[in-house]
N, C-alpha and C. Protein backbone atom coordinates (compact mmCIF):
# COMPACT_ATOMS: atom_id res chain seq x y z
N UNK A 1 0.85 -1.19 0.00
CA UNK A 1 0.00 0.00 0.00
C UNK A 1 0.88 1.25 0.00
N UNK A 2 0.76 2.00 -0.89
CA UNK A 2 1.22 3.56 -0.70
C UNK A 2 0.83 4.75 0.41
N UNK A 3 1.76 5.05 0.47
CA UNK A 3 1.38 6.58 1.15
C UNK A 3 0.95 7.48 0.59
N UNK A 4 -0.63 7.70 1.20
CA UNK A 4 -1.07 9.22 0.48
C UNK A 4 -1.42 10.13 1.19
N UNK A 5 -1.70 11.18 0.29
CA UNK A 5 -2.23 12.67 1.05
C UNK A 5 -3.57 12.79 0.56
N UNK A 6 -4.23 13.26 1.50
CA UNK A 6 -5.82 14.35 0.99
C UNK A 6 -5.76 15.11 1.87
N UNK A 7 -6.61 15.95 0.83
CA UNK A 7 -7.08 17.22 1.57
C UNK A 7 -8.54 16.67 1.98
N UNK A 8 -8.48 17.80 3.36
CA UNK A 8 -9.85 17.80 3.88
C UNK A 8 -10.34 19.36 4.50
N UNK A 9 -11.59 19.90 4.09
CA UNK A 9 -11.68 21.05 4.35
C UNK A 9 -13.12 20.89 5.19
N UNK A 10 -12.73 21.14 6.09
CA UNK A 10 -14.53 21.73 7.55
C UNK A 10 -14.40 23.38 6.50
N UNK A 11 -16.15 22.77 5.86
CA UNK A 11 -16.15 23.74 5.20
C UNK A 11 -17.26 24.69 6.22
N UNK A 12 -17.47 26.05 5.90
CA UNK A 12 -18.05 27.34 6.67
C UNK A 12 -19.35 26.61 7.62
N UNK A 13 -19.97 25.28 7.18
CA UNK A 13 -21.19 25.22 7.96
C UNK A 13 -20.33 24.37 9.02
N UNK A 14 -19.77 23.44 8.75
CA UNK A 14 -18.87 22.85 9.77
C UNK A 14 -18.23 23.48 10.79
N UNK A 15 -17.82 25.09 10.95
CA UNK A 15 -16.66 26.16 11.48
C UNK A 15 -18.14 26.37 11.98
N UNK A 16 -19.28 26.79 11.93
CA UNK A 16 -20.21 27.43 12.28
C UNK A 16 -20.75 26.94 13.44
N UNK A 17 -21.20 25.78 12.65
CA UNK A 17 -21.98 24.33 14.61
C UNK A 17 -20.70 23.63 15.16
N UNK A 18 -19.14 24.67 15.07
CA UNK A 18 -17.84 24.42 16.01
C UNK A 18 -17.83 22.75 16.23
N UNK A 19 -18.03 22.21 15.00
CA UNK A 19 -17.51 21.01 14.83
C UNK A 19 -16.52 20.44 14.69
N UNK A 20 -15.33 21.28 13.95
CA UNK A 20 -14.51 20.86 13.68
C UNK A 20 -13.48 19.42 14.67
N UNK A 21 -13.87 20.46 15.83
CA UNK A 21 -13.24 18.95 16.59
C UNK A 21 -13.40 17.63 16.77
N UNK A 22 -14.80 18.05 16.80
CA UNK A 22 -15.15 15.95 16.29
C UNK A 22 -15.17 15.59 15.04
N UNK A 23 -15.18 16.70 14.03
CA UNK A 23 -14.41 16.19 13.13
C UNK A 23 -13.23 15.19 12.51
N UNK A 24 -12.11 16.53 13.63
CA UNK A 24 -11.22 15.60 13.70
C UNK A 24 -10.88 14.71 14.37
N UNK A 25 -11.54 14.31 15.31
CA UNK A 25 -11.32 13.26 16.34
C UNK A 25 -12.16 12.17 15.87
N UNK A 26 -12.98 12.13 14.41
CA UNK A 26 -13.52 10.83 14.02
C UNK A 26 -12.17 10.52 13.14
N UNK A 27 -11.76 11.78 12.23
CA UNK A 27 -10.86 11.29 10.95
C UNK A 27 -9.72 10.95 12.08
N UNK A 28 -9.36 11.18 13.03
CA UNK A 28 -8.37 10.30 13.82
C UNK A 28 -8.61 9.34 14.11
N UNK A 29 -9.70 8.23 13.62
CA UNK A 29 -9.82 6.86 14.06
C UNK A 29 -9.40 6.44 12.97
N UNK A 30 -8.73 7.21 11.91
CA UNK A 30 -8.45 6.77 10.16
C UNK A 30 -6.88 5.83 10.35
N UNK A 31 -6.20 6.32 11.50
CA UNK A 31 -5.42 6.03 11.95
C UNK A 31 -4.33 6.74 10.90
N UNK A 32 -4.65 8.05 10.24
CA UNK A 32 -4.29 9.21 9.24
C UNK A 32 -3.43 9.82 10.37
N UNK A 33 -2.02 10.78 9.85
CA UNK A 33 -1.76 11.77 10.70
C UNK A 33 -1.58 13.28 9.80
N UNK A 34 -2.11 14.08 10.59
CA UNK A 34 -2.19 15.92 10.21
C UNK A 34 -0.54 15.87 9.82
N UNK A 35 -0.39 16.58 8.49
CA UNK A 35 0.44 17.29 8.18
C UNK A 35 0.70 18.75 7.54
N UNK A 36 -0.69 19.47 7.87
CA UNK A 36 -0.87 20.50 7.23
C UNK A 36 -2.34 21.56 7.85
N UNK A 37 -2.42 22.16 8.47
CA UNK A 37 -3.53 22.71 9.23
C UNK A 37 -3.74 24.30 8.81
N UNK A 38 -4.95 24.63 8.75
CA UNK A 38 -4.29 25.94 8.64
C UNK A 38 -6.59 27.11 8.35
N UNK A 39 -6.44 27.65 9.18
CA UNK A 39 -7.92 28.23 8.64
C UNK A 39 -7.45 29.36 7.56
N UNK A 40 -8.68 29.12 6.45
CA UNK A 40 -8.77 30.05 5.33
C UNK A 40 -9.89 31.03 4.88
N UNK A 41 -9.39 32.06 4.88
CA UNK A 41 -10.73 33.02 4.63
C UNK A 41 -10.65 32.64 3.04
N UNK A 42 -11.99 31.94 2.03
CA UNK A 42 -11.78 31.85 0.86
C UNK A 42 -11.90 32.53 -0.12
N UNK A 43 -11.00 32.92 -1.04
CA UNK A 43 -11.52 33.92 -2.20
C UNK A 43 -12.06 33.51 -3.31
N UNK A 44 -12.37 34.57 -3.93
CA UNK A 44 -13.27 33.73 -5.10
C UNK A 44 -12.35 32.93 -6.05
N UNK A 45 -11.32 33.20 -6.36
CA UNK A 45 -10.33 33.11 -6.82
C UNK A 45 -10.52 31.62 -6.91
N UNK A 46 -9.95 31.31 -5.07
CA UNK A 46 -9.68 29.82 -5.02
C UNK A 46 -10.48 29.11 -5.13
N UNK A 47 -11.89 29.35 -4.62
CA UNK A 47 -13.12 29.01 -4.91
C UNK A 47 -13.46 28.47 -6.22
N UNK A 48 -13.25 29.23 -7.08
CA UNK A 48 -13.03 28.38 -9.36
C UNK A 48 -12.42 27.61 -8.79
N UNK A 49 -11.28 28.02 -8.57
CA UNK A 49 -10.08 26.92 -8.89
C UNK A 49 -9.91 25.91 -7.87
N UNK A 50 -10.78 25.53 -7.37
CA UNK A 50 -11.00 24.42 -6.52
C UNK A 50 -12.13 23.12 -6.96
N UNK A 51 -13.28 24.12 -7.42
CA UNK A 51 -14.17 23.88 -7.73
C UNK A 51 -14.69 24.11 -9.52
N UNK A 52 -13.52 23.74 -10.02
CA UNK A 52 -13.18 24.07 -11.60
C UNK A 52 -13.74 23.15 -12.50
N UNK A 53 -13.74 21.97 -11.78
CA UNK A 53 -14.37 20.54 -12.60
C UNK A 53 -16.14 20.78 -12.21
N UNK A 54 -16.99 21.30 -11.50
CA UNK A 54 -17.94 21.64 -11.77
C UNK A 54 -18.72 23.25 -12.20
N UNK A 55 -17.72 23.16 -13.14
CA UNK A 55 -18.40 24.72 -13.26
C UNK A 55 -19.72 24.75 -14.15
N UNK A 56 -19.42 24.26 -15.15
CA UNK A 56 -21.19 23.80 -15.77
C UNK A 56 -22.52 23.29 -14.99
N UNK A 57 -22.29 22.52 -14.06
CA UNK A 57 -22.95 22.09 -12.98
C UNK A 57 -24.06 23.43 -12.78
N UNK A 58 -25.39 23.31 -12.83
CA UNK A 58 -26.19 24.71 -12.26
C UNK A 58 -26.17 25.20 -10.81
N UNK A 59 -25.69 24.44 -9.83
CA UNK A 59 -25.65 24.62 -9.04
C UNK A 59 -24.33 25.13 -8.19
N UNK A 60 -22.84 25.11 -9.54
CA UNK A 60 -21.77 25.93 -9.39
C UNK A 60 -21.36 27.60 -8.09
N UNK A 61 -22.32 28.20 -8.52
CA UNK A 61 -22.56 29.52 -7.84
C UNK A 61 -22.77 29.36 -6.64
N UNK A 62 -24.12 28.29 -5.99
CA UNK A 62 -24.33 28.59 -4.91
C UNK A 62 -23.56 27.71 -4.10
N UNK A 63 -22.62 26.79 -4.82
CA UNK A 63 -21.22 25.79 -3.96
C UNK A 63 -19.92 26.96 -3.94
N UNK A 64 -20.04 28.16 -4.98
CA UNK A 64 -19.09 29.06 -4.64
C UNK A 64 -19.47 30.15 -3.89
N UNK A 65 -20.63 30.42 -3.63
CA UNK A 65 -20.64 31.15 -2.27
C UNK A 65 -20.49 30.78 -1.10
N UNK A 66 -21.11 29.26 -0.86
CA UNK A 66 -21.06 28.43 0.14
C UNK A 66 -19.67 28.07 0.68
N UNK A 67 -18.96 28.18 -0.22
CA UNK A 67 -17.55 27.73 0.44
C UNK A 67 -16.54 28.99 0.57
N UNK A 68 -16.84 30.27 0.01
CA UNK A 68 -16.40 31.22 0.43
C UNK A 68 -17.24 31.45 1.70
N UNK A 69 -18.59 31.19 2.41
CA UNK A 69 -18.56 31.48 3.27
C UNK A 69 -19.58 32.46 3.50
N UNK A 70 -20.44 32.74 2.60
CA UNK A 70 -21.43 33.41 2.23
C UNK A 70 -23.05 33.43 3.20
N UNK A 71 -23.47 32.11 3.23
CA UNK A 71 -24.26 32.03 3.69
C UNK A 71 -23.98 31.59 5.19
N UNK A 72 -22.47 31.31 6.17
CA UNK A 72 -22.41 31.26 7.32
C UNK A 72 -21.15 32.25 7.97
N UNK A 73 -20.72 33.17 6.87
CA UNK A 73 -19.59 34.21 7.41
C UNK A 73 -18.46 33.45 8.06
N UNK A 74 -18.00 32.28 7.38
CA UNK A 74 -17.18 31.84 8.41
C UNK A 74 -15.97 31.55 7.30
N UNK A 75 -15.07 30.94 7.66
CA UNK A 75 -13.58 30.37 7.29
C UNK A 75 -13.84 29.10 6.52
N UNK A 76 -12.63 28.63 6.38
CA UNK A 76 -12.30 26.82 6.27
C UNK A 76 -11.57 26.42 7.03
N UNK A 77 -11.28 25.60 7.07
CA UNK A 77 -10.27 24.87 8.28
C UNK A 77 -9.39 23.99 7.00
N UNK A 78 -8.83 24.15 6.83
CA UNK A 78 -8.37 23.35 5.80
C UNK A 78 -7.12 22.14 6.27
N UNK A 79 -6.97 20.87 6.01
CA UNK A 79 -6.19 19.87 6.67
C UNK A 79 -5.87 19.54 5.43
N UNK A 80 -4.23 18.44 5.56
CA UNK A 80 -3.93 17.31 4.74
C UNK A 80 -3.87 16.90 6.03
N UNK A 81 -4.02 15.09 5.01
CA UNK A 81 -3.84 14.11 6.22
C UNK A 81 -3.08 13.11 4.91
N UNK A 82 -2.32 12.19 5.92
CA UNK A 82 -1.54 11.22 4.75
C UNK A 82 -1.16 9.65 5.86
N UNK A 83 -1.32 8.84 4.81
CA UNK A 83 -0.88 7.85 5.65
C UNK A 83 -1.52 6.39 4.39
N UNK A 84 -1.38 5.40 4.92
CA UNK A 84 -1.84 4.34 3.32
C UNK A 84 -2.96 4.50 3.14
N UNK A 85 -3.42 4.30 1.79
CA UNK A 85 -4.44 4.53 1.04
C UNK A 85 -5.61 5.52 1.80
N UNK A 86 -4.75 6.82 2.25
CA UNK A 86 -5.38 8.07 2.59
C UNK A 86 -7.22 8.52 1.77
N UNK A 87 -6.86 8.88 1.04
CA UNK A 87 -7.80 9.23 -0.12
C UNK A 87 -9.34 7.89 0.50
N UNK A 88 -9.14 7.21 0.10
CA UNK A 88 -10.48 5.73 0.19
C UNK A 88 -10.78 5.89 1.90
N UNK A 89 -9.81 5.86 2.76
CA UNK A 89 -9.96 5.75 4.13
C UNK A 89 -10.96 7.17 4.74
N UNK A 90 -10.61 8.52 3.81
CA UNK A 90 -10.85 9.38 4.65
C UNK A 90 -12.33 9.65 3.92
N UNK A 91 -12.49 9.21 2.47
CA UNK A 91 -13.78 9.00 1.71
C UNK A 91 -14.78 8.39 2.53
N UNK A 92 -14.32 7.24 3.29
CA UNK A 92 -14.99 6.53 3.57
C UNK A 92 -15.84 6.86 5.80
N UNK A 93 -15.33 8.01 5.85
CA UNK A 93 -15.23 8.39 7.18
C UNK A 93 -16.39 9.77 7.16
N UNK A 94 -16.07 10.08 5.92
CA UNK A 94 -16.51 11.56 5.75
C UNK A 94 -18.30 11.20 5.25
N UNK A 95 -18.28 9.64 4.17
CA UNK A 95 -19.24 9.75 3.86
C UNK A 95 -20.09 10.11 2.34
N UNK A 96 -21.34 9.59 2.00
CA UNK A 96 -21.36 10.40 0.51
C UNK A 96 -21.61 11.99 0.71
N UNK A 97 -21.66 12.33 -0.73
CA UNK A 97 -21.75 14.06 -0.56
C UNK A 97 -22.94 14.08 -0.26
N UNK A 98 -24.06 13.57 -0.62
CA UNK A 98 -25.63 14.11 -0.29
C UNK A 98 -25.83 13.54 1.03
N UNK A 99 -25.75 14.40 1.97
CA UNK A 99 -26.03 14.03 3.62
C UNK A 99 -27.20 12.72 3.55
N UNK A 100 -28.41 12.77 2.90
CA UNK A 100 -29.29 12.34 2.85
C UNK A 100 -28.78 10.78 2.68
N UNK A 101 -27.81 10.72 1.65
CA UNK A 101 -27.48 9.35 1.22
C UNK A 101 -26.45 8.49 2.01
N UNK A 102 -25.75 9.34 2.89
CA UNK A 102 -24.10 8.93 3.71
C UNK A 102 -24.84 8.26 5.04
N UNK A 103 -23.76 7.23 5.28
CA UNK A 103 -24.30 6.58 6.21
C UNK A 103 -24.41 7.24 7.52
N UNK A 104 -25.47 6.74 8.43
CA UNK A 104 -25.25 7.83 9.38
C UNK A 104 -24.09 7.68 10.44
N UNK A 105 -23.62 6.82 10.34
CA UNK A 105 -22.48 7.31 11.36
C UNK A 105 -21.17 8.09 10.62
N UNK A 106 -21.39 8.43 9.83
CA UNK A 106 -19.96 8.92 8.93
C UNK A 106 -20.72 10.41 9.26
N UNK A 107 -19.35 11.36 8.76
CA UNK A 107 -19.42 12.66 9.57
C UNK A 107 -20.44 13.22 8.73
N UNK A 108 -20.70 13.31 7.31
CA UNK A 108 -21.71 13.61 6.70
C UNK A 108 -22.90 13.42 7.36
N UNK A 109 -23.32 12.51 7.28
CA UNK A 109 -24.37 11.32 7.71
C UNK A 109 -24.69 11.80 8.81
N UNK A 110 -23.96 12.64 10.28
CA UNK A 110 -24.35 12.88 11.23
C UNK A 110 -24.18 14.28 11.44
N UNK A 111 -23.45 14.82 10.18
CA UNK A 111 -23.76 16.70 10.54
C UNK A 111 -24.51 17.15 9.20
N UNK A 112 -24.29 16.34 8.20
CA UNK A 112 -24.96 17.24 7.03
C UNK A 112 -26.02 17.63 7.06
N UNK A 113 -27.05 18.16 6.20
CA UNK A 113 -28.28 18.56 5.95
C UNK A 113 -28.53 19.19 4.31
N UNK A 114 -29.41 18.89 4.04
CA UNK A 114 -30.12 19.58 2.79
C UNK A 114 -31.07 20.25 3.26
N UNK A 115 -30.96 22.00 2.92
CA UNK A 115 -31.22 23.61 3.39
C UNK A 115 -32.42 23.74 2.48
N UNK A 116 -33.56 23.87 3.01
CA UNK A 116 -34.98 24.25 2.42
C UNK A 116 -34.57 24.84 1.12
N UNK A 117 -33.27 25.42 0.93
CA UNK A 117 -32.86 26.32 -0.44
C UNK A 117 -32.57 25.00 -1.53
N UNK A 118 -32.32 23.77 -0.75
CA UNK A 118 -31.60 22.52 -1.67
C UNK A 118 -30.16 23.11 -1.96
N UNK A 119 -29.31 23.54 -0.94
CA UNK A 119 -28.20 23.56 -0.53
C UNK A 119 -27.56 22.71 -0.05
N UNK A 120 -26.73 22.03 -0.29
CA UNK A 120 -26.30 20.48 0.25
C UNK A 120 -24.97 21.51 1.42
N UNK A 121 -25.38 21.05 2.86
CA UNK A 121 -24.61 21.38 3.75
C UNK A 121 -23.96 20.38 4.50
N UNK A 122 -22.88 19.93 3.67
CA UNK A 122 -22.31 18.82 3.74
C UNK A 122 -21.19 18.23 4.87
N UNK A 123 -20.88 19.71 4.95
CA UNK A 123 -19.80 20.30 6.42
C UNK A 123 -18.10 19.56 6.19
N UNK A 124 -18.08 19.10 5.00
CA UNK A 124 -16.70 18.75 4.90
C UNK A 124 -16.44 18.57 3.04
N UNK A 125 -15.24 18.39 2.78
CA UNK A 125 -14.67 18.34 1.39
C UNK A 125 -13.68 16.88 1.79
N UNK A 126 -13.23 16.67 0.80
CA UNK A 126 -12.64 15.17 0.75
C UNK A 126 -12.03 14.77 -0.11
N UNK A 127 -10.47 14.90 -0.91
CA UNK A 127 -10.31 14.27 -1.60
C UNK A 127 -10.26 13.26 -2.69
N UNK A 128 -11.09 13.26 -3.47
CA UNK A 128 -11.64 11.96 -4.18
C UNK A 128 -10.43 11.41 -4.73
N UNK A 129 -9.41 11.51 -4.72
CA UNK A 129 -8.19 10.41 -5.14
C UNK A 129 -6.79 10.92 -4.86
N UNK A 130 -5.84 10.03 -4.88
CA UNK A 130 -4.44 10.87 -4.90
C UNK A 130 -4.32 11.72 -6.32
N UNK A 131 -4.48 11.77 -7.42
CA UNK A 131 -4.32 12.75 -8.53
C UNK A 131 -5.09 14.35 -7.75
N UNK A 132 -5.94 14.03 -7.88
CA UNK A 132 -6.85 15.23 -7.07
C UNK A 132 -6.05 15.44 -6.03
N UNK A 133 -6.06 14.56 -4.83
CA UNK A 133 -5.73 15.76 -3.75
C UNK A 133 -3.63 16.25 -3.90
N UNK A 134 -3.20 15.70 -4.75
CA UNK A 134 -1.95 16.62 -4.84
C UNK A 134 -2.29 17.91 -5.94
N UNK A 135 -3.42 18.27 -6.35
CA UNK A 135 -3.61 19.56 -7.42
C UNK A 135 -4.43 20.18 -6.18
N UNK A 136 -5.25 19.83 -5.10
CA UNK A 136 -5.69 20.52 -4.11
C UNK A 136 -4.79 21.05 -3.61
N UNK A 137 -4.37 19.73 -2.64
CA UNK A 137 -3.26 20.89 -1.73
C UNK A 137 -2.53 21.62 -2.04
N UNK A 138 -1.68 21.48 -3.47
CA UNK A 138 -1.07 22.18 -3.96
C UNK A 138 -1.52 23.88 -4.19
N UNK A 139 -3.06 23.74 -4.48
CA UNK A 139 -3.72 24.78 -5.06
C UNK A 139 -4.07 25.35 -2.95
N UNK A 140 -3.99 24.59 -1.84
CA UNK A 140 -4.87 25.34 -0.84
C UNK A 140 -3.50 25.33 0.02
N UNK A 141 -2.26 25.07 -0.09
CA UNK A 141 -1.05 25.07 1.13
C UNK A 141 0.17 25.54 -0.16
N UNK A 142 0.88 26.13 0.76
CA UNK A 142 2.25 26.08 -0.08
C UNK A 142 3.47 24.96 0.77
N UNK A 143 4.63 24.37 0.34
CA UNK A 143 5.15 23.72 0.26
C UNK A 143 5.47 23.58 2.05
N UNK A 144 5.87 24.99 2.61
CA UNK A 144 6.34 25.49 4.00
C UNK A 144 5.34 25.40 5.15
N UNK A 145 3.95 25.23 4.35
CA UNK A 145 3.04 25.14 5.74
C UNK A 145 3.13 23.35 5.61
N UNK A 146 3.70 22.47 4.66
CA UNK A 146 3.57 21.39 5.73
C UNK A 146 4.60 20.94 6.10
N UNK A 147 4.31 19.78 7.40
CA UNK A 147 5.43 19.55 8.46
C UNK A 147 6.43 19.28 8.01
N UNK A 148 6.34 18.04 6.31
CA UNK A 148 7.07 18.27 5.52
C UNK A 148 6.89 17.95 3.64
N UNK A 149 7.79 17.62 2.92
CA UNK A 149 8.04 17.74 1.69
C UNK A 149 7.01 16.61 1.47
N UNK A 150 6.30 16.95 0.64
CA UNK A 150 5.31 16.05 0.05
C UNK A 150 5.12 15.57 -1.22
N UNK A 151 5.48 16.73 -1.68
CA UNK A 151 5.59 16.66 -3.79
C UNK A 151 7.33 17.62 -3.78
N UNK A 152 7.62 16.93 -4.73
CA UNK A 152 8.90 17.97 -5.67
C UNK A 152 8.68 18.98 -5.15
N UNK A 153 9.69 20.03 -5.06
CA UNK A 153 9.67 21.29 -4.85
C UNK A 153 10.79 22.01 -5.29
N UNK A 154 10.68 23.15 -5.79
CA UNK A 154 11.69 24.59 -6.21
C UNK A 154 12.01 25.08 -5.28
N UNK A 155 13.38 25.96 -5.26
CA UNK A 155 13.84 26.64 -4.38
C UNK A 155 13.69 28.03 -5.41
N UNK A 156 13.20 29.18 -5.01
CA UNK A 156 13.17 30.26 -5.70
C UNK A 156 13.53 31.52 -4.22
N UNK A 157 14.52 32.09 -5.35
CA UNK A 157 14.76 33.56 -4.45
C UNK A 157 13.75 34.41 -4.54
N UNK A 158 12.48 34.99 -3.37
CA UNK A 158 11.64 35.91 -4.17
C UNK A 158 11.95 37.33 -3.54
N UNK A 159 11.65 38.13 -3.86
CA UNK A 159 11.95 39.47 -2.92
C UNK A 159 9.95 39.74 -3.37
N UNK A 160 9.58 40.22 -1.68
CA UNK A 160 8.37 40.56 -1.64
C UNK A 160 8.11 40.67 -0.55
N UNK A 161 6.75 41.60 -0.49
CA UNK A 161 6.48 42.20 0.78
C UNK A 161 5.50 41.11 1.63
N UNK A 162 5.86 40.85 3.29
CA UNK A 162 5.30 40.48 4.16
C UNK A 162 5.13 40.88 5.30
N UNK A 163 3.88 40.17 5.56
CA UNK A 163 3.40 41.04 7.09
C UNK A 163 4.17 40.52 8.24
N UNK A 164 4.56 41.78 8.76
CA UNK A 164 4.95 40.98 10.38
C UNK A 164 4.52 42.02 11.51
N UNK A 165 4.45 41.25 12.48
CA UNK A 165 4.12 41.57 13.36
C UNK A 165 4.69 43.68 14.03
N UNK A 166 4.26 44.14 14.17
CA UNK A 166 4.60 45.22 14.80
C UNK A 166 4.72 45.27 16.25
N UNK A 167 6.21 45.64 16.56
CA UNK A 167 6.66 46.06 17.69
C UNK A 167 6.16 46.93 18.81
């Protein structure tokens, strides 16, 4: 068995009913370990480009407001987790996407909901394979927020402005 990575994102309804922790304290029975943590205010930006393979989908718009955060003002929590056959293990924890359909003990299954709007409030994102989640994380962490080297990496000199803290 290989070692893999996925991403997993407690998306804004998840940050909202302060789930995240049993969140992660189910995907810790994956016997997965965190290598990458980090909350994200989302832009629209990343929002396409996350969500790029359904853009024809009619229901595109209201999964890109939803995950910027629109309808609960909140963040992401965004995780990798890695460990053998990551991707299937953490699929299988999280649940299907339509709350309605995921079993109920999987985290779906016991936080999701479908929103009188027919908003699927699914409260998490999930990797659907190793191809996918190395173009995720890639696209939601840079190389330095994880613990360590995961994919190839460049060394580039950049000169640019950052925030620090004031004295």
């Amino acid at each position: 068995m290989a070692v893999e990575q996925s991403l997993v994102l407690v998306k804004p309804d998840g940050v909202v009913k302060e789930i995240s922790g049993d969140i992660m304290n189910r995907l810790a029975e994956t016997g997965l370990r965190v290598v990458g943590a980090k909350m994200v205010k989302v832009s629209k930006e990343l929002a396409h480009e996350h969500y790029r393979h359904l853009k024809e989908k009619p229901f595109f718009n209201e999964l890109i407001d939803y995950i910027m955060g629109k309808y609960h003002e909140r963040p992401v929590l965004a995780l990798v987790y890695e460990g053998e056959n990551a991707c299937e293990r953490i699929r299988k924890a999280v649940g299907a996407t339509n709350p309605e359909e995921a079993e109920p003990t999987s985290i779906r299954g016991k936080y999701g909901r479908i929103t009188s709007k027919g908003v699927f409030e699914n409260v998490v994102h999930a990797s659907e394979s190793p191809a996918e989640a190395k173009r995720e994380i890639q696209l939601w962490f840079s190389p330095g927020e994880l613990i360590h080297v995961i994919y190839p990496v460049d060394e580039k000199k950049m000169e640019r402005k950052v925030r620090v803290w004031r004295k």
